[in-house]
PDB file of N, CA and C in Angstrom:
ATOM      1  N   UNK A   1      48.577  91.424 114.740  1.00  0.00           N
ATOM      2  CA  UNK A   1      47.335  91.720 114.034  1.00  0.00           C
ATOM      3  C   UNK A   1      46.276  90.716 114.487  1.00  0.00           C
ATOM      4  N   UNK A   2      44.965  91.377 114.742  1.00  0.00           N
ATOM      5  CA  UNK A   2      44.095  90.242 115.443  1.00  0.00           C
ATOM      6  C   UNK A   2      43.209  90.226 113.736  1.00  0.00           C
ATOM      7  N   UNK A   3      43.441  88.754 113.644  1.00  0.00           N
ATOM      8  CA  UNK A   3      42.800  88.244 112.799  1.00  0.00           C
ATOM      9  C   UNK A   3      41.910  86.789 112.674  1.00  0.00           C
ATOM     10  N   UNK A   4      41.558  87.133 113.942  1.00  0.00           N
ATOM     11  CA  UNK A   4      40.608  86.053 114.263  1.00  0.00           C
ATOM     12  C   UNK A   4      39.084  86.450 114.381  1.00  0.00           C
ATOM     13  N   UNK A   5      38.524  85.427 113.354  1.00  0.00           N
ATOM     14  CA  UNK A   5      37.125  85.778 112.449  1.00  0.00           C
ATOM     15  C   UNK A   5      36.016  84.780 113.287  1.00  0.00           C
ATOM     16  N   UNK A   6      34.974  85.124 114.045  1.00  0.00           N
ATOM     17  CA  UNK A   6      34.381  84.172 114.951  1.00  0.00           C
ATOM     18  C   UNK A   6      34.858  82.926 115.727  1.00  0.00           C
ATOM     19  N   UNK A   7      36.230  83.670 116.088  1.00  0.00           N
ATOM     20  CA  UNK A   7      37.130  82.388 117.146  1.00  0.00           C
ATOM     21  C   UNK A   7      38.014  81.743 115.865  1.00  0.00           C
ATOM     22  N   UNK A   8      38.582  81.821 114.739  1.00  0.00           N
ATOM     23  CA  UNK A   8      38.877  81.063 113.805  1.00  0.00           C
ATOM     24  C   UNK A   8      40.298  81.930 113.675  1.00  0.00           C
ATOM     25  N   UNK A   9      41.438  81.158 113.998  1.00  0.00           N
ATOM     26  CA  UNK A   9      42.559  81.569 113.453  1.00  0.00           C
ATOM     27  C   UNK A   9      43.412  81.777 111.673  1.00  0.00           C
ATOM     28  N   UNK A  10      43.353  82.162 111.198  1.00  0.00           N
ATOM     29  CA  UNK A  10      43.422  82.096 109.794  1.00  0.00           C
ATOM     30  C   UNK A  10      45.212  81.582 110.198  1.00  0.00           C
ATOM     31  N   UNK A  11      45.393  80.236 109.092  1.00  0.00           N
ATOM     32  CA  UNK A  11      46.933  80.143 109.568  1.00  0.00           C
ATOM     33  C   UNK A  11      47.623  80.128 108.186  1.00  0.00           C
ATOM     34  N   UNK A  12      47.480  80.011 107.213  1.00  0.00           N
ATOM     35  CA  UNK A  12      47.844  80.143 105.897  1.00  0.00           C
ATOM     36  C   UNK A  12      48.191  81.836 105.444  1.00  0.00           C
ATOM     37  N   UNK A  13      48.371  82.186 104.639  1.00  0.00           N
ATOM     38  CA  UNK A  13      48.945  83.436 104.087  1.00  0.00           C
ATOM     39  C   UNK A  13      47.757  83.510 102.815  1.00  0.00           C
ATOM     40  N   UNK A  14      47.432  82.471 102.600  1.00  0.00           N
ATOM     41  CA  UNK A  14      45.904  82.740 101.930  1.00  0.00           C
ATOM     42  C   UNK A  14      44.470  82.833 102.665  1.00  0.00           C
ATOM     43  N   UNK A  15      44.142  82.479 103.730  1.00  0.00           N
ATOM     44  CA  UNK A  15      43.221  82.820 104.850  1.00  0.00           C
ATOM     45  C   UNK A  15      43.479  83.639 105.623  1.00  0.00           C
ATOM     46  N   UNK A  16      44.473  84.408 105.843  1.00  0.00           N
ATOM     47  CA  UNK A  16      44.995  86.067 105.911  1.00  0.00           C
ATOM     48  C   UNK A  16      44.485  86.792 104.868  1.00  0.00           C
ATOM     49  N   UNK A  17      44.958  86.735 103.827  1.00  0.00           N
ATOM     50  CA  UNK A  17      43.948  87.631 102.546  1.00  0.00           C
ATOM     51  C   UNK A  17      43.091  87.439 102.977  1.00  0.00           C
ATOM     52  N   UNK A  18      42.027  85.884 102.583  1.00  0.00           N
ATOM     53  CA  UNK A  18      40.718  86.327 102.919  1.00  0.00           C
ATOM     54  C   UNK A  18      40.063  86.839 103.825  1.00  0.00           C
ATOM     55  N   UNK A  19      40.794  86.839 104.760  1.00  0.00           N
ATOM     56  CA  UNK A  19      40.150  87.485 106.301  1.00  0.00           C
ATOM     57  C   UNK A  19      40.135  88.832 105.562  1.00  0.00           C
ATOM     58  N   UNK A  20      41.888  89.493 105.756  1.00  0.00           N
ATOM     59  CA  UNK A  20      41.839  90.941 105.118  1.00  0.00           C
ATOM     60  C   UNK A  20      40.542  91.256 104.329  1.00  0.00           C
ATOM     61  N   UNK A  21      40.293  90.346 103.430  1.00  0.00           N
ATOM     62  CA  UNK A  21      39.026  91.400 102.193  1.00  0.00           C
ATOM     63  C   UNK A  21      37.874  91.131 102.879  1.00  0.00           C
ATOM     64  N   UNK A  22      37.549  90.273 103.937  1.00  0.00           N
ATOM     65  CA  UNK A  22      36.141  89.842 104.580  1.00  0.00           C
ATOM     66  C   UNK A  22      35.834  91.775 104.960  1.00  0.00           C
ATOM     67  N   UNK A  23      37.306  91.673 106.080  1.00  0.00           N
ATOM     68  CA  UNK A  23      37.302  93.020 106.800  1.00  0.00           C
ATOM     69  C   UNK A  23      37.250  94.048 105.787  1.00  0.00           C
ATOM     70  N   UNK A  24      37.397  94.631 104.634  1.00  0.00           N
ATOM     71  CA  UNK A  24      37.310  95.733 103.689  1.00  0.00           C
ATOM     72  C   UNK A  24      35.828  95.287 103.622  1.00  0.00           C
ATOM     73  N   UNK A  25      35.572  94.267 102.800  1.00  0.00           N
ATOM     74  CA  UNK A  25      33.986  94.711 102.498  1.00  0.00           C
ATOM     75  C   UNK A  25      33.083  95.025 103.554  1.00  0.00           C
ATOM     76  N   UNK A  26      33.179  94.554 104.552  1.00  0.00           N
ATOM     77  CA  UNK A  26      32.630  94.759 105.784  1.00  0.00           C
ATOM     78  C   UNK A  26      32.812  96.606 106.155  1.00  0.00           C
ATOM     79  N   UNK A  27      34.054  96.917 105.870  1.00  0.00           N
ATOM     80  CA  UNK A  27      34.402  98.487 106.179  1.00  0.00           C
ATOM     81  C   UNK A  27      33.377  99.167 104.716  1.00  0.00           C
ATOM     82  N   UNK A  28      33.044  98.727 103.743  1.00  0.00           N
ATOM     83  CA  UNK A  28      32.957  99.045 102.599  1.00  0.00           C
ATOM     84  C   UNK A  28      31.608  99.364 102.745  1.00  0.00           C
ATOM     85  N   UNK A  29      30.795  98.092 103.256  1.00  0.00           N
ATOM     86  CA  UNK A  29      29.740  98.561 103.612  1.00  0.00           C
ATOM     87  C   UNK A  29      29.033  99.197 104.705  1.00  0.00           C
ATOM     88  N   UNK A  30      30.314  99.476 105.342  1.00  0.00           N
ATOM     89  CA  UNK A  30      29.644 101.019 106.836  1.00  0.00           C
ATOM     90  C   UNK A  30      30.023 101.805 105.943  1.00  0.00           C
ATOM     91  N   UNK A  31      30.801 102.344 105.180  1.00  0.00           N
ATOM     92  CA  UNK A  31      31.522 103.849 104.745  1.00  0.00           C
ATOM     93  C   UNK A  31      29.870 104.055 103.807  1.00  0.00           C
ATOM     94  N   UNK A  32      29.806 102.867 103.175  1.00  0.00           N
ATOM     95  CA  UNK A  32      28.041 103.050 101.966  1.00  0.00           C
ATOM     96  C   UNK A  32      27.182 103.431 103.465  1.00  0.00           C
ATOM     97  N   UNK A  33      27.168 102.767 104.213  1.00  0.00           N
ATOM     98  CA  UNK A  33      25.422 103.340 105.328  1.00  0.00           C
ATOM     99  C   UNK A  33      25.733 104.594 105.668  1.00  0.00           C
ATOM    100  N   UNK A  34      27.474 105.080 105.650  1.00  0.00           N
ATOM    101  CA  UNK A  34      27.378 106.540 106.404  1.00  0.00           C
ATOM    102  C   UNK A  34      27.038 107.425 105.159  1.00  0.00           C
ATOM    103  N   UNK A  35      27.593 106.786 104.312  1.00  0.00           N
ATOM    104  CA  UNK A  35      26.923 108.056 103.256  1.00  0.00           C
ATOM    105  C   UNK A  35      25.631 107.867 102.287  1.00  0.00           C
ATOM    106  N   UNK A  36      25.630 107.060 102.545  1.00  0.00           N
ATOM    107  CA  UNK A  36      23.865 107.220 102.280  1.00  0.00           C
ATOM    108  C   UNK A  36      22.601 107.321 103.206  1.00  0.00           C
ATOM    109  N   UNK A  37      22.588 107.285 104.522  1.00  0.00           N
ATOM    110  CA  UNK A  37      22.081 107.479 105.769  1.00  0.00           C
ATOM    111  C   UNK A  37      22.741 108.687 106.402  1.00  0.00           C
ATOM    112  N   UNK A  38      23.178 108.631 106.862  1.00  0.00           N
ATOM    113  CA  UNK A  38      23.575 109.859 107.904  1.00  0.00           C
ATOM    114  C   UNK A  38      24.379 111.284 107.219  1.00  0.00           C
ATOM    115  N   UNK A  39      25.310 111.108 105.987  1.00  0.00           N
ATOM    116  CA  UNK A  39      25.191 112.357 105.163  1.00  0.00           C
ATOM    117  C   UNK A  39      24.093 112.590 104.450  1.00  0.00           C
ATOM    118  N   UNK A  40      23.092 112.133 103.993  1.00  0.00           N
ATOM    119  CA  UNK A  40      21.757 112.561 103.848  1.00  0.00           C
ATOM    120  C   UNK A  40      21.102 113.226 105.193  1.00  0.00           C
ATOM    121  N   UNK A  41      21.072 113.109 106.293  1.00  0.00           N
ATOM    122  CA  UNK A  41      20.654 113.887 107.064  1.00  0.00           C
ATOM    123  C   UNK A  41      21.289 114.767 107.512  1.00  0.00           C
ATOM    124  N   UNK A  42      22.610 114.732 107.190  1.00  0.00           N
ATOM    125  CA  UNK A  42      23.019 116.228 107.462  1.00  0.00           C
ATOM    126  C   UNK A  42      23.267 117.198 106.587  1.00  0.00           C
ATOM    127  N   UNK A  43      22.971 116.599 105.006  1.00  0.00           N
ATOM    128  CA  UNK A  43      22.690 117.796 104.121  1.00  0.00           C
ATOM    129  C   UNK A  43      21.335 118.393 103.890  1.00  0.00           C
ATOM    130  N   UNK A  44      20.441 117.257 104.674  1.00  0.00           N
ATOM    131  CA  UNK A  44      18.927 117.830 104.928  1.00  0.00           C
ATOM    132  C   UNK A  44      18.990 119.109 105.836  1.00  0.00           C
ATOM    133  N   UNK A  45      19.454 118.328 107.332  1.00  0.00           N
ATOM    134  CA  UNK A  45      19.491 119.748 107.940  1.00  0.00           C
ATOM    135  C   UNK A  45      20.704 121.016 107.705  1.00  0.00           C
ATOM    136  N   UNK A  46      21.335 120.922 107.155  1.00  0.00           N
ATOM    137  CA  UNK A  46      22.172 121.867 106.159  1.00  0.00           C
ATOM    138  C   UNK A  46      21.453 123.188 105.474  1.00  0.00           C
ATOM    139  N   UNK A  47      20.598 121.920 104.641  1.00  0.00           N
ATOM    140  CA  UNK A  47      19.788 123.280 103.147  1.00  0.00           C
ATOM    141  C   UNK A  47      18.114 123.611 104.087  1.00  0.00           C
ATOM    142  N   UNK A  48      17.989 123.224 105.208  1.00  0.00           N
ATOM    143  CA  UNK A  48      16.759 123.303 106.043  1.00  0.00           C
ATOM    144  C   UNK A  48      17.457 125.101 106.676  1.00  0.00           C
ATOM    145  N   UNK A  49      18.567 125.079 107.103  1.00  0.00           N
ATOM    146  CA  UNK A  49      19.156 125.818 107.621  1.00  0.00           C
ATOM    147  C   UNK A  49      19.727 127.283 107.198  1.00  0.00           C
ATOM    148  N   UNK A  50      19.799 126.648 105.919  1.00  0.00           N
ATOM    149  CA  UNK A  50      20.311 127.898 104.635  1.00  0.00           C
ATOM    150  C   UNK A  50      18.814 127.919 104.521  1.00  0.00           C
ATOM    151  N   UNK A  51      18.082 127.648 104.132  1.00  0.00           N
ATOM    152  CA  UNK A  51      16.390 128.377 103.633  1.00  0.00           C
ATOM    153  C   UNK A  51      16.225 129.515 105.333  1.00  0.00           C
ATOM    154  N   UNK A  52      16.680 128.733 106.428  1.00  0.00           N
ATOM    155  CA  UNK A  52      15.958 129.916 107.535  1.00  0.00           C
ATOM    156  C   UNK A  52      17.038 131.237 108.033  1.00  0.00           C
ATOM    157  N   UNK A  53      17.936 131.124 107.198  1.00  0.00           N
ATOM    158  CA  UNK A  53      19.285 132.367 107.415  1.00  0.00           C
ATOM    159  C   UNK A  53      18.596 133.085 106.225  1.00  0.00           C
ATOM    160  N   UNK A  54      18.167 132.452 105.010  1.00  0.00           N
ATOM    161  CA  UNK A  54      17.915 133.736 103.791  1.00  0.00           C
ATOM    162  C   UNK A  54      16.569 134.171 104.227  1.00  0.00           C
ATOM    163  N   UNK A  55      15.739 133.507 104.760  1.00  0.00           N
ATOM    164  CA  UNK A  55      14.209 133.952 105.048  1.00  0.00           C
ATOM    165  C   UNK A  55      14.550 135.171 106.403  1.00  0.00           C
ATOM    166  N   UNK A  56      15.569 135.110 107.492  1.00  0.00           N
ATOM    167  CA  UNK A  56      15.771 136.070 108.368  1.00  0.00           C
ATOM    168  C   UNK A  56      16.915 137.154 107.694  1.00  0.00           C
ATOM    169  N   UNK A  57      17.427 137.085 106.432  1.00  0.00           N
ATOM    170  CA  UNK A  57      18.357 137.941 106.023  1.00  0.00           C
ATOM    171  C   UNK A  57      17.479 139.247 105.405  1.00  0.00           C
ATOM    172  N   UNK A  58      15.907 138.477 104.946  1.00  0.00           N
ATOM    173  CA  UNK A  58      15.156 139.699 104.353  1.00  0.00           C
ATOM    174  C   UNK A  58      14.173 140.114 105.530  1.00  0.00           C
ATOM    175  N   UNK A  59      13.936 139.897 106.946  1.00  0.00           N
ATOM    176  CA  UNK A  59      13.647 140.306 107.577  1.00  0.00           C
ATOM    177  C   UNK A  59      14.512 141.371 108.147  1.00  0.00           C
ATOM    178  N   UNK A  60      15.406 141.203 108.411  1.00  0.00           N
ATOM    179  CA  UNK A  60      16.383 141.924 108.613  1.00  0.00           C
ATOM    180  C   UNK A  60      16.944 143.128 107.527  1.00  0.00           C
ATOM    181  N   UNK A  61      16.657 142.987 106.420  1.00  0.00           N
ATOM    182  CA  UNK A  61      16.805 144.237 105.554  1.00  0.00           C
ATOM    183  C   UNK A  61      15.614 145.079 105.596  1.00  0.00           C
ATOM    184  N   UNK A  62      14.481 144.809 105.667  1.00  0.00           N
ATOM    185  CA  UNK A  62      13.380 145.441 106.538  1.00  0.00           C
ATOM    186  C   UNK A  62      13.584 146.714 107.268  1.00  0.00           C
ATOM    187  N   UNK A  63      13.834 145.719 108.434  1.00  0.00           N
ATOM    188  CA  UNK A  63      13.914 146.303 109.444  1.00  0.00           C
ATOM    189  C   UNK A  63      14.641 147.301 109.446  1.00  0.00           C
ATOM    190  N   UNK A  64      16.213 147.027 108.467  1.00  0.00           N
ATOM    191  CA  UNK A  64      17.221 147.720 108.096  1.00  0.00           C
ATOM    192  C   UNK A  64      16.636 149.746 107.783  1.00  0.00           C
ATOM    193  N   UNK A  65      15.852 148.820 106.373  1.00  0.00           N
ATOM    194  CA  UNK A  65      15.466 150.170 106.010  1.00  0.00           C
ATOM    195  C   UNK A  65      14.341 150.869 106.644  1.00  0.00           C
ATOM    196  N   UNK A  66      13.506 150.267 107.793  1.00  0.00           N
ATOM    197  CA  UNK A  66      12.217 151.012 108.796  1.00  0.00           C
ATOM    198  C   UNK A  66      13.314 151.994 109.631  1.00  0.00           C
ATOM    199  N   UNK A  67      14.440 151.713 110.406  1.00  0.00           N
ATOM    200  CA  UNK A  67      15.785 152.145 110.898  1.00  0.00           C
ATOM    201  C   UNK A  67      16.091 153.691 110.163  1.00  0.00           C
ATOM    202  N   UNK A  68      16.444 153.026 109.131  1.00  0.00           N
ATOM    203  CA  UNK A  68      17.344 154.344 107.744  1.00  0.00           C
ATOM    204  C   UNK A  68      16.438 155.002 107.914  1.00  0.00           C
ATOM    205  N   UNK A  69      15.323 155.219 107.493  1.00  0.00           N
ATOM    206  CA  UNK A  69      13.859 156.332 106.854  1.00  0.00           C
ATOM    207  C   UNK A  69      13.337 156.750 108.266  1.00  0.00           C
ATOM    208  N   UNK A  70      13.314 156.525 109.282  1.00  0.00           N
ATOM    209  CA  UNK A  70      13.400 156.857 110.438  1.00  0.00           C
ATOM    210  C   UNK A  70      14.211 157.964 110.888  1.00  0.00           C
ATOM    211  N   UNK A  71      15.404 157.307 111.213  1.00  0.00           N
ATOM    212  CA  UNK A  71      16.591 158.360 111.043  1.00  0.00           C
ATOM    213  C   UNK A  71      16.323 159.450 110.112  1.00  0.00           C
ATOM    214  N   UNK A  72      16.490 158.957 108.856  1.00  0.00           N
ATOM    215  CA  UNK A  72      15.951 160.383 107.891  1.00  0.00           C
ATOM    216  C   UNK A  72      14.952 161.359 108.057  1.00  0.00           C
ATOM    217  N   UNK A  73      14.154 160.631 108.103  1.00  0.00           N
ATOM    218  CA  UNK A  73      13.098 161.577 109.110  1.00  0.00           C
ATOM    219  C   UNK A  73      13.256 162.773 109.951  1.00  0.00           C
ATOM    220  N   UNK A  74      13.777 162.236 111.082  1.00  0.00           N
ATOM    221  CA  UNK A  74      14.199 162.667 112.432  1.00  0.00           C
ATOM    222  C   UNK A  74      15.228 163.869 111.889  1.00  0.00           C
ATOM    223  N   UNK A  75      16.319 163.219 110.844  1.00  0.00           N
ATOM    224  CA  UNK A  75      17.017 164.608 110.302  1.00  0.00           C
ATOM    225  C   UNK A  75      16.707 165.219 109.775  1.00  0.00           C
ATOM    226  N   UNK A  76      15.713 165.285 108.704  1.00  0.00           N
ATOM    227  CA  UNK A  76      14.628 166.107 108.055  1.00  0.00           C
ATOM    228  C   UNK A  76      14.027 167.182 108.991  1.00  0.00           C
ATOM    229  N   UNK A  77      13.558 166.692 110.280  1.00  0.00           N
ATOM    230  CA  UNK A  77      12.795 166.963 110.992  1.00  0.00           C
ATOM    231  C   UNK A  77      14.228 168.155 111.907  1.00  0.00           C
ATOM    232  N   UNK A  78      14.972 167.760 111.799  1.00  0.00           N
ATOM    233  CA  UNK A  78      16.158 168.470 113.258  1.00  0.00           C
ATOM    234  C   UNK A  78      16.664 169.613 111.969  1.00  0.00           C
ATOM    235  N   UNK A  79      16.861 169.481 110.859  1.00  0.00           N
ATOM    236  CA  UNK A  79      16.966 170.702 109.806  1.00  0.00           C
ATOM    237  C   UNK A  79      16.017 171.494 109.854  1.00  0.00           C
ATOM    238  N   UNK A  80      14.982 171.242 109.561  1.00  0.00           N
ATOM    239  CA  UNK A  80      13.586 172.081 109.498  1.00  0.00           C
ATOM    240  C   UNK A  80      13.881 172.772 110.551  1.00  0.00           C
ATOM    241  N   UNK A  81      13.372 172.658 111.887  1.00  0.00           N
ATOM    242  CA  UNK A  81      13.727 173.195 112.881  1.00  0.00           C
ATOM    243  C   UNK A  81      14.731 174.188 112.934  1.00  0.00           C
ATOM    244  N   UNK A  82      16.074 173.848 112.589  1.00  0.00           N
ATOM    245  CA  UNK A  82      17.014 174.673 112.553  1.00  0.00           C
ATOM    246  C   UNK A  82      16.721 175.772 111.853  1.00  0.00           C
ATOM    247  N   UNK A  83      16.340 175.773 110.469  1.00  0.00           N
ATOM    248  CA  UNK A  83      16.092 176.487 109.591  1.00  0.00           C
ATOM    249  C   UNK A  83      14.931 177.924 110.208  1.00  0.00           C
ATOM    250  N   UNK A  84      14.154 176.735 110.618  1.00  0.00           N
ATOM    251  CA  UNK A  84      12.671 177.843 111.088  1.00  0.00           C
ATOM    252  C   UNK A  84      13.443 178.724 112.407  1.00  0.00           C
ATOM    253  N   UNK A  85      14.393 177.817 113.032  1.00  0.00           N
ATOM    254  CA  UNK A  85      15.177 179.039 113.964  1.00  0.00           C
ATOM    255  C   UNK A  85      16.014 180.417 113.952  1.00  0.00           C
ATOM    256  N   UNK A  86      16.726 179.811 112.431  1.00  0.00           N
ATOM    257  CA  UNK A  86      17.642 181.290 111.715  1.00  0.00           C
ATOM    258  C   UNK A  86      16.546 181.934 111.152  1.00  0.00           C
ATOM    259  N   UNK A  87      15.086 182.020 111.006  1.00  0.00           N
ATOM    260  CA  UNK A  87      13.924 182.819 110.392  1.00  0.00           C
ATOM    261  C   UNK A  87      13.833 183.913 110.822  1.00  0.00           C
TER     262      UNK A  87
END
């Protein structure tokens, strides 16, 4: 185990602990910067991301129904026809 703290050998079994907890708080406080820095920016761009999928989900139902009533149309239109043909 490398437990040498700026060149300093810890030789006791009590300057082992303290090394050990130097190293936790030290881990303690990267695990706090990742989640308060960098999971904040990726739940920013997250809910940035969900707002531009629901804003293109109602473009897309749109379009959906310009499609449908179209079509309908066109079959409206290919009946008629038929009809005026058996006349």
């Amino acid at each position: 185990m490398n437990d040498n703290v700026r060149g300093i050998t810890p030789e006791s079994d009590r300057e082992h602990v303290i090394s050990l907890y130097g190293h936790l708080k030290g881990i303690e406080r990267e695990v706090e910067v990742i989640k308060t820095n960098h999971l904040v920016h990726l739940d920013n761009k997250i809910s940035h991301v969900h707002k531009d999928v629901e804003a293109l989900g109602g473009k897309i139902d749109k379009i959906y129904w310009v499609v449908l009533t179209t079509v309908g149309a066109v079959g409206l239109v290919v009946i008629e026809s038929l009809i005026g043909m058996l006349k």
